[in-house]
PDB file of N, CA and C in Angstrom:
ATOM      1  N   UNK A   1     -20.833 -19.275-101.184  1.00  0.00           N
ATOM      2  CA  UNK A   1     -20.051 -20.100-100.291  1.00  0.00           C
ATOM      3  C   UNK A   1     -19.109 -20.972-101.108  1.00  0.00           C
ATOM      4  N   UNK A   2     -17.762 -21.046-100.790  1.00  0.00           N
ATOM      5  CA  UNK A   2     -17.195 -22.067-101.479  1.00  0.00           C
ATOM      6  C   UNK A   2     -17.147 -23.503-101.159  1.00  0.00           C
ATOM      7  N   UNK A   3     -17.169 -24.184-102.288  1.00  0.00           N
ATOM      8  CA  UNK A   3     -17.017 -25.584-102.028  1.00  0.00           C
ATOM      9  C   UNK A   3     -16.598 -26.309-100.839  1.00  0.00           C
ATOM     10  N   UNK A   4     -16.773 -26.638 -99.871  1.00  0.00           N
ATOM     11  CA  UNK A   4     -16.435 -27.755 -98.886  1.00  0.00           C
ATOM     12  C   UNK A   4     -16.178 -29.247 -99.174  1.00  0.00           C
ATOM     13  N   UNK A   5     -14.787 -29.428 -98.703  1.00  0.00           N
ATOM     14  CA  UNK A   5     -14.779 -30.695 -99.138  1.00  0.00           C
ATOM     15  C   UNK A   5     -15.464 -31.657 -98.014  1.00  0.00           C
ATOM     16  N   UNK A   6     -15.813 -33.225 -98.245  1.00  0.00           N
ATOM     17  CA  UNK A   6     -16.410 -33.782 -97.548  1.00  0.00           C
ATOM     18  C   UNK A   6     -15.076 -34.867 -97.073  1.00  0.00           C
ATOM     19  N   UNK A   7     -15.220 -35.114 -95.626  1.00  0.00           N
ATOM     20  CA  UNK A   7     -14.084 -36.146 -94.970  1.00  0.00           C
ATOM     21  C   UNK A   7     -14.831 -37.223 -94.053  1.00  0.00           C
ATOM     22  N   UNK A   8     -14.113 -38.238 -94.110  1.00  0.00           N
ATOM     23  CA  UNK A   8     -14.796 -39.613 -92.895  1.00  0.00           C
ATOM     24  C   UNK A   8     -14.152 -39.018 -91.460  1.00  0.00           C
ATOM     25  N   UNK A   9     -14.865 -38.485 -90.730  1.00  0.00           N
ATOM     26  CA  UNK A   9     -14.593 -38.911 -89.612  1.00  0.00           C
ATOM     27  C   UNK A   9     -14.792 -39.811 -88.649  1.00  0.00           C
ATOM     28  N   UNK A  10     -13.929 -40.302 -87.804  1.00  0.00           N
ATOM     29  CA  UNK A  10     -14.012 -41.457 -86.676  1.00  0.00           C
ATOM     30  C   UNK A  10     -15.134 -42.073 -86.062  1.00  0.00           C
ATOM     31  N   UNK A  11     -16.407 -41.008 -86.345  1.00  0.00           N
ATOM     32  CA  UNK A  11     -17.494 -41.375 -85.644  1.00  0.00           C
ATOM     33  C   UNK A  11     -18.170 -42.555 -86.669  1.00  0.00           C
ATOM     34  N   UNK A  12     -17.862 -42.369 -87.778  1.00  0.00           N
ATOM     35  CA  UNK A  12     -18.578 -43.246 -88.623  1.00  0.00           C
ATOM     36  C   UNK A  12     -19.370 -42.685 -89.954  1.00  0.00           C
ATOM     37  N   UNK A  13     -18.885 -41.321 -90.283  1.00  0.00           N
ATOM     38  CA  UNK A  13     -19.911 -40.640 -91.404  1.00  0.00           C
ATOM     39  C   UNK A  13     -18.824 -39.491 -91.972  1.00  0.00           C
ATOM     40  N   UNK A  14     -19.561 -39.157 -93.049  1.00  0.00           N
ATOM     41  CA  UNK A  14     -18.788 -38.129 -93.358  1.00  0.00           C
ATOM     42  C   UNK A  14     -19.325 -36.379 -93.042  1.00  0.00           C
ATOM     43  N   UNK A  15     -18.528 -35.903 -93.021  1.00  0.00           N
ATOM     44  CA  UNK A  15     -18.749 -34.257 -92.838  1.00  0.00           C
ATOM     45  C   UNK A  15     -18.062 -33.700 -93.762  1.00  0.00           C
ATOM     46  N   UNK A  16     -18.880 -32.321 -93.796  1.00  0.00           N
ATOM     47  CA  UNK A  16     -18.291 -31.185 -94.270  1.00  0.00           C
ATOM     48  C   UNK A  16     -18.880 -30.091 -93.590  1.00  0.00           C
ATOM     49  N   UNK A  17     -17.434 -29.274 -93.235  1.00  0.00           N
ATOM     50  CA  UNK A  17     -17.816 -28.097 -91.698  1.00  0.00           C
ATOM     51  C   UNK A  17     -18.350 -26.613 -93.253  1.00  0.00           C
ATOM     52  N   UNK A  18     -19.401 -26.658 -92.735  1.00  0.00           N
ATOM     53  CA  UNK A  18     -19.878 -25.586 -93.496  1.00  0.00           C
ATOM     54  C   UNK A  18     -19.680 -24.542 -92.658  1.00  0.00           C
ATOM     55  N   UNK A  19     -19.852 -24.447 -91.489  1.00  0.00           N
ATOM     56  CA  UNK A  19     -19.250 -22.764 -90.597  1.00  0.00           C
ATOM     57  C   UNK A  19     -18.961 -23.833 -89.736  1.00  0.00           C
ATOM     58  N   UNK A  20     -17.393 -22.888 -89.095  1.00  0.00           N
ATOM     59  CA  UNK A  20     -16.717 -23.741 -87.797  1.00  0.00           C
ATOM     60  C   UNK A  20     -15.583 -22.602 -87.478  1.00  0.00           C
ATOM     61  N   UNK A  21     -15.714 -21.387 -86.791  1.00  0.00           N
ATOM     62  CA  UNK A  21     -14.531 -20.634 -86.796  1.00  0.00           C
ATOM     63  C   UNK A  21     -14.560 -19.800 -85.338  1.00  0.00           C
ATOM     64  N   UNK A  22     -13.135 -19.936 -85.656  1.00  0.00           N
ATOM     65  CA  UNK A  22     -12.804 -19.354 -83.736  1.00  0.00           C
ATOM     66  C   UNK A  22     -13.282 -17.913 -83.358  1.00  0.00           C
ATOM     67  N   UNK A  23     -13.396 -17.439 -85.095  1.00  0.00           N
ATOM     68  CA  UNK A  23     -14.432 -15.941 -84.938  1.00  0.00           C
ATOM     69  C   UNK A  23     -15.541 -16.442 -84.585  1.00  0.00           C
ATOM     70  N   UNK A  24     -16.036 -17.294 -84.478  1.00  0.00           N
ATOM     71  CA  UNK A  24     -17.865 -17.282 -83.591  1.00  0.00           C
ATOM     72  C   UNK A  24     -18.081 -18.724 -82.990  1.00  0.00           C
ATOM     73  N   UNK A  25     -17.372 -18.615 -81.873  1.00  0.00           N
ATOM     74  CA  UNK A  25     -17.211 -19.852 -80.872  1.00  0.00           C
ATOM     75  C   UNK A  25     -18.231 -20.063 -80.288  1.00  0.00           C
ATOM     76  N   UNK A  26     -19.215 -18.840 -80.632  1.00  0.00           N
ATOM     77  CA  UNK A  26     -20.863 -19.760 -80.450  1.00  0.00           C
ATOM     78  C   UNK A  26     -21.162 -20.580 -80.833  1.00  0.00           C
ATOM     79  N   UNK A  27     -20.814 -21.425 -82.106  1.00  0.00           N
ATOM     80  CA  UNK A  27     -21.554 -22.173 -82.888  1.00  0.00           C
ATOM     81  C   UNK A  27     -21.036 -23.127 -84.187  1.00  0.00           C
ATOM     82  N   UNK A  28     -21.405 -23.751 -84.666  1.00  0.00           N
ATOM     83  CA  UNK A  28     -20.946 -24.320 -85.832  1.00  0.00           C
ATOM     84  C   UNK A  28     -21.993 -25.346 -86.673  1.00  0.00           C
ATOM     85  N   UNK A  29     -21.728 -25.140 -88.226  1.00  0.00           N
ATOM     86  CA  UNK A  29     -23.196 -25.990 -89.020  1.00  0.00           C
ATOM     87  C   UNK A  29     -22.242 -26.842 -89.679  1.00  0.00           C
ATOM     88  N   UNK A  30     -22.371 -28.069 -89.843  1.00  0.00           N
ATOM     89  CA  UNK A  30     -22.064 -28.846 -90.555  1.00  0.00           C
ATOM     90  C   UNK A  30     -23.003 -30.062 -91.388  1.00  0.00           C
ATOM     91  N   UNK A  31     -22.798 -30.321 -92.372  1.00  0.00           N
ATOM     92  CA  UNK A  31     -23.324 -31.325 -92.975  1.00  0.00           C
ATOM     93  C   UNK A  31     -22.602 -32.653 -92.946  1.00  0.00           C
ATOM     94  N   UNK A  32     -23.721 -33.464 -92.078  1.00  0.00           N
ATOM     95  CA  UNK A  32     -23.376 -34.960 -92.179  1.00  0.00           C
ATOM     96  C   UNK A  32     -23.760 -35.701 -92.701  1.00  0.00           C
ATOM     97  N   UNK A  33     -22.806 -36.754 -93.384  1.00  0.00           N
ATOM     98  CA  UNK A  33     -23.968 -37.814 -94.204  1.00  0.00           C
ATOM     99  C   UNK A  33     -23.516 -39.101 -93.658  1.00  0.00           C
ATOM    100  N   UNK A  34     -24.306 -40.211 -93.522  1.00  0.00           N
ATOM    101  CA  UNK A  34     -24.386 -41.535 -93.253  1.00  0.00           C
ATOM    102  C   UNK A  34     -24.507 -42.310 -94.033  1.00  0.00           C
ATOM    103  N   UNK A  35     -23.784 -43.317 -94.417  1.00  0.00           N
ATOM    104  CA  UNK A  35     -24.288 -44.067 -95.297  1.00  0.00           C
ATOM    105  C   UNK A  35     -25.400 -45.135 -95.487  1.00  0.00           C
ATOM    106  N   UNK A  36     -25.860 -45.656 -96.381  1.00  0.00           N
ATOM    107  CA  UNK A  36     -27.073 -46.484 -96.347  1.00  0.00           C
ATOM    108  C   UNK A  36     -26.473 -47.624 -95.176  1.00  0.00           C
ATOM    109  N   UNK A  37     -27.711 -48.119 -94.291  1.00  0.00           N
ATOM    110  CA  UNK A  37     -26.534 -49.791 -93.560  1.00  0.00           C
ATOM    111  C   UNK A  37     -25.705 -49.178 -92.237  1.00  0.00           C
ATOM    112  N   UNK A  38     -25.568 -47.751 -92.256  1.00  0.00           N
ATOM    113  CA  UNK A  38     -24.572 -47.712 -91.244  1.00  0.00           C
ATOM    114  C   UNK A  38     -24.680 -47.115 -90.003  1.00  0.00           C
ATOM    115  N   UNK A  39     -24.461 -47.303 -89.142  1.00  0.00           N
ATOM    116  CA  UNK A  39     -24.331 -46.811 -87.657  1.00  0.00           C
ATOM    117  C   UNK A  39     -23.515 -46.074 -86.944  1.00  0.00           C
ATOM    118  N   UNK A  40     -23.508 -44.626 -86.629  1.00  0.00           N
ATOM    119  CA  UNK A  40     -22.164 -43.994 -86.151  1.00  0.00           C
ATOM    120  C   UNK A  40     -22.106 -44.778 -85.214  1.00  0.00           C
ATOM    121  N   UNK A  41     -20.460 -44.528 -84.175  1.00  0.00           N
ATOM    122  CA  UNK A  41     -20.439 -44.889 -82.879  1.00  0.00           C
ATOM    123  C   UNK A  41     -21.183 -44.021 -81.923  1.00  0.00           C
ATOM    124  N   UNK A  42     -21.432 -44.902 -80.419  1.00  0.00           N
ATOM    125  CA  UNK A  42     -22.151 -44.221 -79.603  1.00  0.00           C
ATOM    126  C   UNK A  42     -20.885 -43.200 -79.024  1.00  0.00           C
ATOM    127  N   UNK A  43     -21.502 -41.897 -79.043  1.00  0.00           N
ATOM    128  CA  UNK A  43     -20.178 -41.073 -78.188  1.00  0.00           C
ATOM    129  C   UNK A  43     -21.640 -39.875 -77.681  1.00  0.00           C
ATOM    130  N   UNK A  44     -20.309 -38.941 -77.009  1.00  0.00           N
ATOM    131  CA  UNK A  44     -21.279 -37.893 -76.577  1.00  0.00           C
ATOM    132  C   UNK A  44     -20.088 -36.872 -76.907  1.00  0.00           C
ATOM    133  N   UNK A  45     -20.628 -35.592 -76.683  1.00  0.00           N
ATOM    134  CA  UNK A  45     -20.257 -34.062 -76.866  1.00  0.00           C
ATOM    135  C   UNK A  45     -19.875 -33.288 -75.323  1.00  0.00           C
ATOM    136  N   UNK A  46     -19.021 -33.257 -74.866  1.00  0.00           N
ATOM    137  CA  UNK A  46     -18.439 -32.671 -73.817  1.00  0.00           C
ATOM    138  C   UNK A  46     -18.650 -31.051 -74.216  1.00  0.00           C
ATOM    139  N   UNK A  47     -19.446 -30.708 -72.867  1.00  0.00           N
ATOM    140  CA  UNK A  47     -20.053 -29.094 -73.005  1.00  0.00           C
ATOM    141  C   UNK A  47     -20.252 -28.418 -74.114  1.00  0.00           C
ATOM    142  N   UNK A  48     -20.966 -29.635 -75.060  1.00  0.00           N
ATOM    143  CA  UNK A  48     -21.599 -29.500 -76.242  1.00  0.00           C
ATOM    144  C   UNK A  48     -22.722 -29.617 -76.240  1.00  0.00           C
ATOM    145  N   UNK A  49     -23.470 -28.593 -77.231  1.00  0.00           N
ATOM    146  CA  UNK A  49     -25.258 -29.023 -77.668  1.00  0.00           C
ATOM    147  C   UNK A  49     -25.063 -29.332 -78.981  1.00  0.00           C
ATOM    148  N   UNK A  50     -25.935 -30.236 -79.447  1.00  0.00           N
ATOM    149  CA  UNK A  50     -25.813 -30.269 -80.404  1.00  0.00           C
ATOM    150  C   UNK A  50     -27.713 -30.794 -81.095  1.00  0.00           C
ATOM    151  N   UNK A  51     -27.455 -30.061 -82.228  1.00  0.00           N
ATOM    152  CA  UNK A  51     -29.169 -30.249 -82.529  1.00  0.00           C
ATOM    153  C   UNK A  51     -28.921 -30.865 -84.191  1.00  0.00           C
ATOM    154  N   UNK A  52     -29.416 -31.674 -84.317  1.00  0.00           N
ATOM    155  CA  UNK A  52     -30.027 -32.500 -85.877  1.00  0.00           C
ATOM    156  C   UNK A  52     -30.912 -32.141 -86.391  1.00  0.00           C
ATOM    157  N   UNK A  53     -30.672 -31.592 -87.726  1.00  0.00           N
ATOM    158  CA  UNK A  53     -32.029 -31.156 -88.835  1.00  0.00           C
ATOM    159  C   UNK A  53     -31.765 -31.989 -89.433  1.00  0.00           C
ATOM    160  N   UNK A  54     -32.937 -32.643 -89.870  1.00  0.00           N
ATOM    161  CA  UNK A  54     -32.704 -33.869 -90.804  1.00  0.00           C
ATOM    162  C   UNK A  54     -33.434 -32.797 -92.199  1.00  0.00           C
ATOM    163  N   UNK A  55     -32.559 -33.727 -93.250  1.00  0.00           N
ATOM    164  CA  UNK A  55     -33.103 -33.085 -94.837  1.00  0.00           C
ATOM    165  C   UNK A  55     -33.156 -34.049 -95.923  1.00  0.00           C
ATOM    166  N   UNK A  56     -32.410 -35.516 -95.328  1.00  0.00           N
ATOM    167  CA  UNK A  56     -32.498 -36.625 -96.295  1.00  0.00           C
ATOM    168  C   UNK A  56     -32.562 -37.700 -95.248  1.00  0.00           C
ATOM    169  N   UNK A  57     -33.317 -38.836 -96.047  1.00  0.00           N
ATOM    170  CA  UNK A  57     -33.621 -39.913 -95.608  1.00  0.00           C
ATOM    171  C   UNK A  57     -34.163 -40.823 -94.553  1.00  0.00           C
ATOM    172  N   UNK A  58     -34.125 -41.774 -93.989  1.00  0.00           N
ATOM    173  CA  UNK A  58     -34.687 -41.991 -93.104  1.00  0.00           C
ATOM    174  C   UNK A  58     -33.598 -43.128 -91.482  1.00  0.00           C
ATOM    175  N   UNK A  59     -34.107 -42.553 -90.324  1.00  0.00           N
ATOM    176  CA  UNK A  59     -32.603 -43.064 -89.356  1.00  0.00           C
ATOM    177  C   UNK A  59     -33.512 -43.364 -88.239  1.00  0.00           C
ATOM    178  N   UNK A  60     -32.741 -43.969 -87.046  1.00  0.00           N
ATOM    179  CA  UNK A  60     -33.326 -44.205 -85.306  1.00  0.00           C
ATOM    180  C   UNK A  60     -32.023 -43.399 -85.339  1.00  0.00           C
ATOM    181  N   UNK A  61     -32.350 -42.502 -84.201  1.00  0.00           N
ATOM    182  CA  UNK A  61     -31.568 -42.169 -83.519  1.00  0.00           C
ATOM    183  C   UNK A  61     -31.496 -41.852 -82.106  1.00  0.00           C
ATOM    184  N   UNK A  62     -30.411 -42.436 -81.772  1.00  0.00           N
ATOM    185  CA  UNK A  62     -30.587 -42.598 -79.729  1.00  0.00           C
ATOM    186  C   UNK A  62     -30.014 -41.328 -79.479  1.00  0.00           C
ATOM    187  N   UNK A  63     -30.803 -41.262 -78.066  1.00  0.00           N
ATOM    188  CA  UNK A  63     -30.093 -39.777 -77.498  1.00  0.00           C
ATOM    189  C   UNK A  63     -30.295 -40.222 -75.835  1.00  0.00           C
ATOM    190  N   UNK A  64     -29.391 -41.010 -75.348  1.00  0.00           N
ATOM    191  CA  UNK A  64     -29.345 -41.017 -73.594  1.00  0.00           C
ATOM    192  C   UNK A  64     -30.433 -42.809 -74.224  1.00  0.00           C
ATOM    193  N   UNK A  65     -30.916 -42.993 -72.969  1.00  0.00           N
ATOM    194  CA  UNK A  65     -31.840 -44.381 -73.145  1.00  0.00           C
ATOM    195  C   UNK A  65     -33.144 -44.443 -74.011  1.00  0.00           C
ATOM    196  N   UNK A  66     -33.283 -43.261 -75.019  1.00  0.00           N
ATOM    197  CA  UNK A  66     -33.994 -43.715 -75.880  1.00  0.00           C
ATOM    198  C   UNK A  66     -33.828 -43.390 -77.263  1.00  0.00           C
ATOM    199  N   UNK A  67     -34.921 -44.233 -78.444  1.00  0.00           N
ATOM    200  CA  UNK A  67     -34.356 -44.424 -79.777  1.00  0.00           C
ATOM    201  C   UNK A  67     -35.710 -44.244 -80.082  1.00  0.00           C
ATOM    202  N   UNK A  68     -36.039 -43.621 -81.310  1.00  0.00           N
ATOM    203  CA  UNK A  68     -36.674 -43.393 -82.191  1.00  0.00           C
ATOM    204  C   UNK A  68     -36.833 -43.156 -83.854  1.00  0.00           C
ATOM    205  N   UNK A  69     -37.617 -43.263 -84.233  1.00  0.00           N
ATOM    206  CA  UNK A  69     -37.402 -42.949 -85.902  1.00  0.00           C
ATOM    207  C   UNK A  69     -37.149 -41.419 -86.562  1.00  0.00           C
ATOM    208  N   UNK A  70     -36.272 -41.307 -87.053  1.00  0.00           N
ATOM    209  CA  UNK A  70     -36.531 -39.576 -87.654  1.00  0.00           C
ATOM    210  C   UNK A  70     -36.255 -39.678 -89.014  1.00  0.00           C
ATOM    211  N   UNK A  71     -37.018 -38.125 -90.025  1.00  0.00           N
ATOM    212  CA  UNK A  71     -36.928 -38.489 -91.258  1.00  0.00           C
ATOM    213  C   UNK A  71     -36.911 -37.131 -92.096  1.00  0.00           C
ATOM    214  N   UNK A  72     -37.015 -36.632 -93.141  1.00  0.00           N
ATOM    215  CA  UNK A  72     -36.534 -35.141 -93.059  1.00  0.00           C
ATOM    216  C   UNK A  72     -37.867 -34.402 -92.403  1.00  0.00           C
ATOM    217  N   UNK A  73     -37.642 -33.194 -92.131  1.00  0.00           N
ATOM    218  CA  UNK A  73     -38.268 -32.088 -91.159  1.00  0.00           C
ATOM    219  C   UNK A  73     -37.784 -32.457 -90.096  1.00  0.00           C
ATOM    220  N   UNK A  74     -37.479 -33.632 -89.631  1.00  0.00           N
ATOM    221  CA  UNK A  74     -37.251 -33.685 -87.951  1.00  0.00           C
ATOM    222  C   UNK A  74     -36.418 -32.456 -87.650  1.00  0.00           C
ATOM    223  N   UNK A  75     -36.400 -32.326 -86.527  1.00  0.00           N
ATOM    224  CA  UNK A  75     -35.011 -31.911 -85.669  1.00  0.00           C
ATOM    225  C   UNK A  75     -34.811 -33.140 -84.228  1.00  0.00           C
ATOM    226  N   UNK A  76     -33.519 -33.130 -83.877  1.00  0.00           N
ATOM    227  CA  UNK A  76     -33.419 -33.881 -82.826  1.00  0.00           C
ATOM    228  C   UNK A  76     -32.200 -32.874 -82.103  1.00  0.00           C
ATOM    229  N   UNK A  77     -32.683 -32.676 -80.927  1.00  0.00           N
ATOM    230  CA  UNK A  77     -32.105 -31.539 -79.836  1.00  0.00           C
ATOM    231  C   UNK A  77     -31.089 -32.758 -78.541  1.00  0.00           C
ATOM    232  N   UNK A  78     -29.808 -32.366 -78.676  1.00  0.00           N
ATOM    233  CA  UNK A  78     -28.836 -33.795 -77.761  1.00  0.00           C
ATOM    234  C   UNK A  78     -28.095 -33.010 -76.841  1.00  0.00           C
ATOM    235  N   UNK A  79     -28.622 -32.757 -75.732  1.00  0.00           N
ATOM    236  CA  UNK A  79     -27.971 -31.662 -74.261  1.00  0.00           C
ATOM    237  C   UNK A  79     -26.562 -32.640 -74.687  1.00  0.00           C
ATOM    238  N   UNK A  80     -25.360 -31.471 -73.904  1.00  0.00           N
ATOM    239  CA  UNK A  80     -23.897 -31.676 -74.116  1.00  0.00           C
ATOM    240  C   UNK A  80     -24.035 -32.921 -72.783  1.00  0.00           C
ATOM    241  N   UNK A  81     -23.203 -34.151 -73.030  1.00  0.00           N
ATOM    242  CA  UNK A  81     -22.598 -35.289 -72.202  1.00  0.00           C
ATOM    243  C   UNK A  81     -23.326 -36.133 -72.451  1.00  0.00           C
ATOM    244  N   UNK A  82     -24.169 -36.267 -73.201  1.00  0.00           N
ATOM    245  CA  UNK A  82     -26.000 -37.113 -73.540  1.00  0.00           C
ATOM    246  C   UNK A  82     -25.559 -38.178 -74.679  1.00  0.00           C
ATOM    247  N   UNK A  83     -25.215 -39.756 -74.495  1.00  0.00           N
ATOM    248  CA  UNK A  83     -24.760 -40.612 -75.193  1.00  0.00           C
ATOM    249  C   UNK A  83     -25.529 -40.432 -76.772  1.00  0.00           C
ATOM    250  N   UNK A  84     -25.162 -40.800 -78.054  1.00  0.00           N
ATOM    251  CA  UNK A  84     -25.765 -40.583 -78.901  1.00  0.00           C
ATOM    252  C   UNK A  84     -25.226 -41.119 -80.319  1.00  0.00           C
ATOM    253  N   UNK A  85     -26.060 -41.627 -81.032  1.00  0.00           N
ATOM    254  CA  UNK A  85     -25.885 -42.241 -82.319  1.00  0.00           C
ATOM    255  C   UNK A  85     -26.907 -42.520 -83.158  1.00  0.00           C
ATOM    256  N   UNK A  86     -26.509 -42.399 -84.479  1.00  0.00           N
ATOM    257  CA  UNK A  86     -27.573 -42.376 -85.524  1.00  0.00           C
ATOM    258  C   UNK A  86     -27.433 -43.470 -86.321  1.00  0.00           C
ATOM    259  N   UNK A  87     -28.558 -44.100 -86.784  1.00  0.00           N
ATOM    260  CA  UNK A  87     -29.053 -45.352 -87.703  1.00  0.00           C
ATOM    261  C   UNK A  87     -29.472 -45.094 -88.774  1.00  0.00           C
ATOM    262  N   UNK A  88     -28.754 -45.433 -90.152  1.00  0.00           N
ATOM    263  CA  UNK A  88     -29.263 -45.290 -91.054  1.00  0.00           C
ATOM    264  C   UNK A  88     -30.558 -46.187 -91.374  1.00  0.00           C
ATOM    265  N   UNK A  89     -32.156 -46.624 -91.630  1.00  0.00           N
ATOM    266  CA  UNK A  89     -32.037 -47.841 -91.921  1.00  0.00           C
ATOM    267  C   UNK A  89     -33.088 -47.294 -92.883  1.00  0.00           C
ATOM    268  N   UNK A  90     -32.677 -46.769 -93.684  1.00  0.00           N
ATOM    269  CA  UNK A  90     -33.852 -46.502 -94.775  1.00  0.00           C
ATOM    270  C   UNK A  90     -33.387 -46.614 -96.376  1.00  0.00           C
ATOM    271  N   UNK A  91     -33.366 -46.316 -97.243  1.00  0.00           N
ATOM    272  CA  UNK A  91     -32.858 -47.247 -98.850  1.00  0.00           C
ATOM    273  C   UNK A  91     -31.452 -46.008 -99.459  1.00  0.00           C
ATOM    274  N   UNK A  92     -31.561 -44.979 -98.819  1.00  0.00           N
ATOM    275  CA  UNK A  92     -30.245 -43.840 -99.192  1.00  0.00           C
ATOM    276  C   UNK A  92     -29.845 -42.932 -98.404  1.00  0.00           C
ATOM    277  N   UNK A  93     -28.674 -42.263 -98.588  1.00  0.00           N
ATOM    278  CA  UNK A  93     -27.917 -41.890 -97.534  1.00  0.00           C
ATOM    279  C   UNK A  93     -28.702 -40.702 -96.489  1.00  0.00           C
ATOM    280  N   UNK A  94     -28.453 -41.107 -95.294  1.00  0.00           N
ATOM    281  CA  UNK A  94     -28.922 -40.312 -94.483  1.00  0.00           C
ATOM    282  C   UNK A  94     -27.939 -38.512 -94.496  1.00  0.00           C
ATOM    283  N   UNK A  95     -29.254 -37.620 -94.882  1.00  0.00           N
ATOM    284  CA  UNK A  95     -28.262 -36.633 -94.660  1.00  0.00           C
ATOM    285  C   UNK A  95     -28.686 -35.575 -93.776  1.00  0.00           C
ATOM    286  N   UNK A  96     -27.933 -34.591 -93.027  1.00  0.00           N
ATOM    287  CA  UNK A  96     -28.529 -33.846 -91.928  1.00  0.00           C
ATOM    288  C   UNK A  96     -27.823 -32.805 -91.135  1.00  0.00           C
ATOM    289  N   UNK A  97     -27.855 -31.707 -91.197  1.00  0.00           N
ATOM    290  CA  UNK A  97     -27.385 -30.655 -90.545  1.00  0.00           C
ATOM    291  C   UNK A  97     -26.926 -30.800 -89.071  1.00  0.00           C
ATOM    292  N   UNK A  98     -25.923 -30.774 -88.407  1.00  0.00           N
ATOM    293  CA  UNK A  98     -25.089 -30.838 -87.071  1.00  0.00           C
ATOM    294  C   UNK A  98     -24.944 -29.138 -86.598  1.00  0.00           C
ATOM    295  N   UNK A  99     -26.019 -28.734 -85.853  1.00  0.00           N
ATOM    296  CA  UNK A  99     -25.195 -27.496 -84.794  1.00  0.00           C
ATOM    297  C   UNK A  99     -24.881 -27.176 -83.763  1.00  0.00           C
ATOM    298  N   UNK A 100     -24.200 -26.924 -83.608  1.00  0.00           N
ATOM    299  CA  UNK A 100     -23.250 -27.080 -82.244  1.00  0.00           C
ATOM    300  C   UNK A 100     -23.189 -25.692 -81.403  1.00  0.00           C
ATOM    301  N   UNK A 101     -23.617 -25.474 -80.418  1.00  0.00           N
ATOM    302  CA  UNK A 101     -23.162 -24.440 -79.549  1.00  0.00           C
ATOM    303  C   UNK A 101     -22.459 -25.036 -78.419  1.00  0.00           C
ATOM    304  N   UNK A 102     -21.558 -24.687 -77.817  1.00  0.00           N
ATOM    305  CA  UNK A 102     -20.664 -23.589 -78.690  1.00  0.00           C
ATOM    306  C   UNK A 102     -20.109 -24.864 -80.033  1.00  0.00           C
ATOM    307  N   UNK A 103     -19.509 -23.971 -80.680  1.00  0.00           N
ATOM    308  CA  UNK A 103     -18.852 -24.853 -81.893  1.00  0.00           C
ATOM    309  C   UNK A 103     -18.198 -25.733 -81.194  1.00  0.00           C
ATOM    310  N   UNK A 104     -18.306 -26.986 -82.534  1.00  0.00           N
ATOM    311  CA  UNK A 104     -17.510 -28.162 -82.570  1.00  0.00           C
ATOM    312  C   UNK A 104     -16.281 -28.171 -82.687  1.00  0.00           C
ATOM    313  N   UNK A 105     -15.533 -29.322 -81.398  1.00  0.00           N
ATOM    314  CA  UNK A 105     -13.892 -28.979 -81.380  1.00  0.00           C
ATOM    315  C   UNK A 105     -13.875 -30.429 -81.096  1.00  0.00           C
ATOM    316  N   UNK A 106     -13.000 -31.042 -81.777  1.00  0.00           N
ATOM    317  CA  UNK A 106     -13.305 -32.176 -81.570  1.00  0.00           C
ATOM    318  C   UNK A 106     -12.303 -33.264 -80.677  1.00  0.00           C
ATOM    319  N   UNK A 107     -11.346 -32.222 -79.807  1.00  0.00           N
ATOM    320  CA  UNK A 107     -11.490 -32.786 -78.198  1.00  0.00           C
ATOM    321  C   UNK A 107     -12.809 -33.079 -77.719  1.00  0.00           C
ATOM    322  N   UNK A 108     -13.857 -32.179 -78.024  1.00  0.00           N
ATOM    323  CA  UNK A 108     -14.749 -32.725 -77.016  1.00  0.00           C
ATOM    324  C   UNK A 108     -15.679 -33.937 -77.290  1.00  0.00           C
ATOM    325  N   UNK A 109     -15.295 -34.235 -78.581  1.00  0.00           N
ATOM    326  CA  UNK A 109     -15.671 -35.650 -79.078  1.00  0.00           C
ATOM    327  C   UNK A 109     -15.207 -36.841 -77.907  1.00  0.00           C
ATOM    328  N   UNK A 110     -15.997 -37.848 -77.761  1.00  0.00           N
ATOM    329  CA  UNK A 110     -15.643 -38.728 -76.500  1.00  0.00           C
ATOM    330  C   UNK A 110     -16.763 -40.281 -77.162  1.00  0.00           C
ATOM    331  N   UNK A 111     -15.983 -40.878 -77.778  1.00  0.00           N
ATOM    332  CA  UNK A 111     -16.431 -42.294 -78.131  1.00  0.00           C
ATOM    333  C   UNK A 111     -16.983 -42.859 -77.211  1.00  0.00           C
ATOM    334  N   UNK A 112     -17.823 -43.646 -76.959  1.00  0.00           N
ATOM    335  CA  UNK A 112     -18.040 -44.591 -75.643  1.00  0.00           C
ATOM    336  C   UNK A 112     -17.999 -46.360 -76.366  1.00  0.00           C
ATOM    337  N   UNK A 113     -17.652 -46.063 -77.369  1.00  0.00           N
ATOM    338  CA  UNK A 113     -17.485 -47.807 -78.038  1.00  0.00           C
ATOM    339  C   UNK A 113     -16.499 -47.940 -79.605  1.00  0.00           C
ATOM    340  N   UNK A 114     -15.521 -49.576 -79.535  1.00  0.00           N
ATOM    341  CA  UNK A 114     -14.474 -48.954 -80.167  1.00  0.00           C
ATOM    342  C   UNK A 114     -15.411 -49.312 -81.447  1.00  0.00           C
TER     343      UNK A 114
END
């Protein structure tokens, strides 16, 4: 696989789209990282799923009205329109696999706070 570069996006973390292509609009994997201290914004995924493998560190993360702790092995499963944001609050960067069916387009990104 070649190198991916890593970018900040708006939500509050950085990515790098490890698969994201209009050849397989089923789906898409990306790696996200969070920084130590930080909080994405709350948004949701318009006729998006999206599921969290965690592989580094430790976070709360809300999905609709509730919050919990996750840490690597988790997975966290977020039905498409389902408010959602992740908490770093553990000593290094939170890091964690994003997949998306169908793939991530990020019209369907939808902030709910500035």
């Amino acid at each position: 696989m070649a190198k991916v570069k890593e970018y900040f996006f708006k939500e509050g973390c950085f990515i790098e789209e490890w698969h994201n292509s209009r050849a397989d609009a089923d789906m898409s994997v990306a790696r996200v990282r969070v920084e130590i201290g930080k909080t994405t914004k709350l948004h949701t995924l318009n006729g998006t799923h999206e599921r969290y493998v965690m592989l580094e560190g430790q976070a709360v993360v809300t999905v609709g009205s509730n919050s919990w702790p996750i840490s690597k092995g988790d997975v966290v499963v977020i039905p498409p329109n389902v408010p959602q944001k992740i908490e770093n609050c553990g000593a290094k960067d939170v890091i964690f696999l994003a997949i998306c069916t169908p793939r991530f387009k990020e019209q369907n990104y939808r902030e709910l706070q500035p």
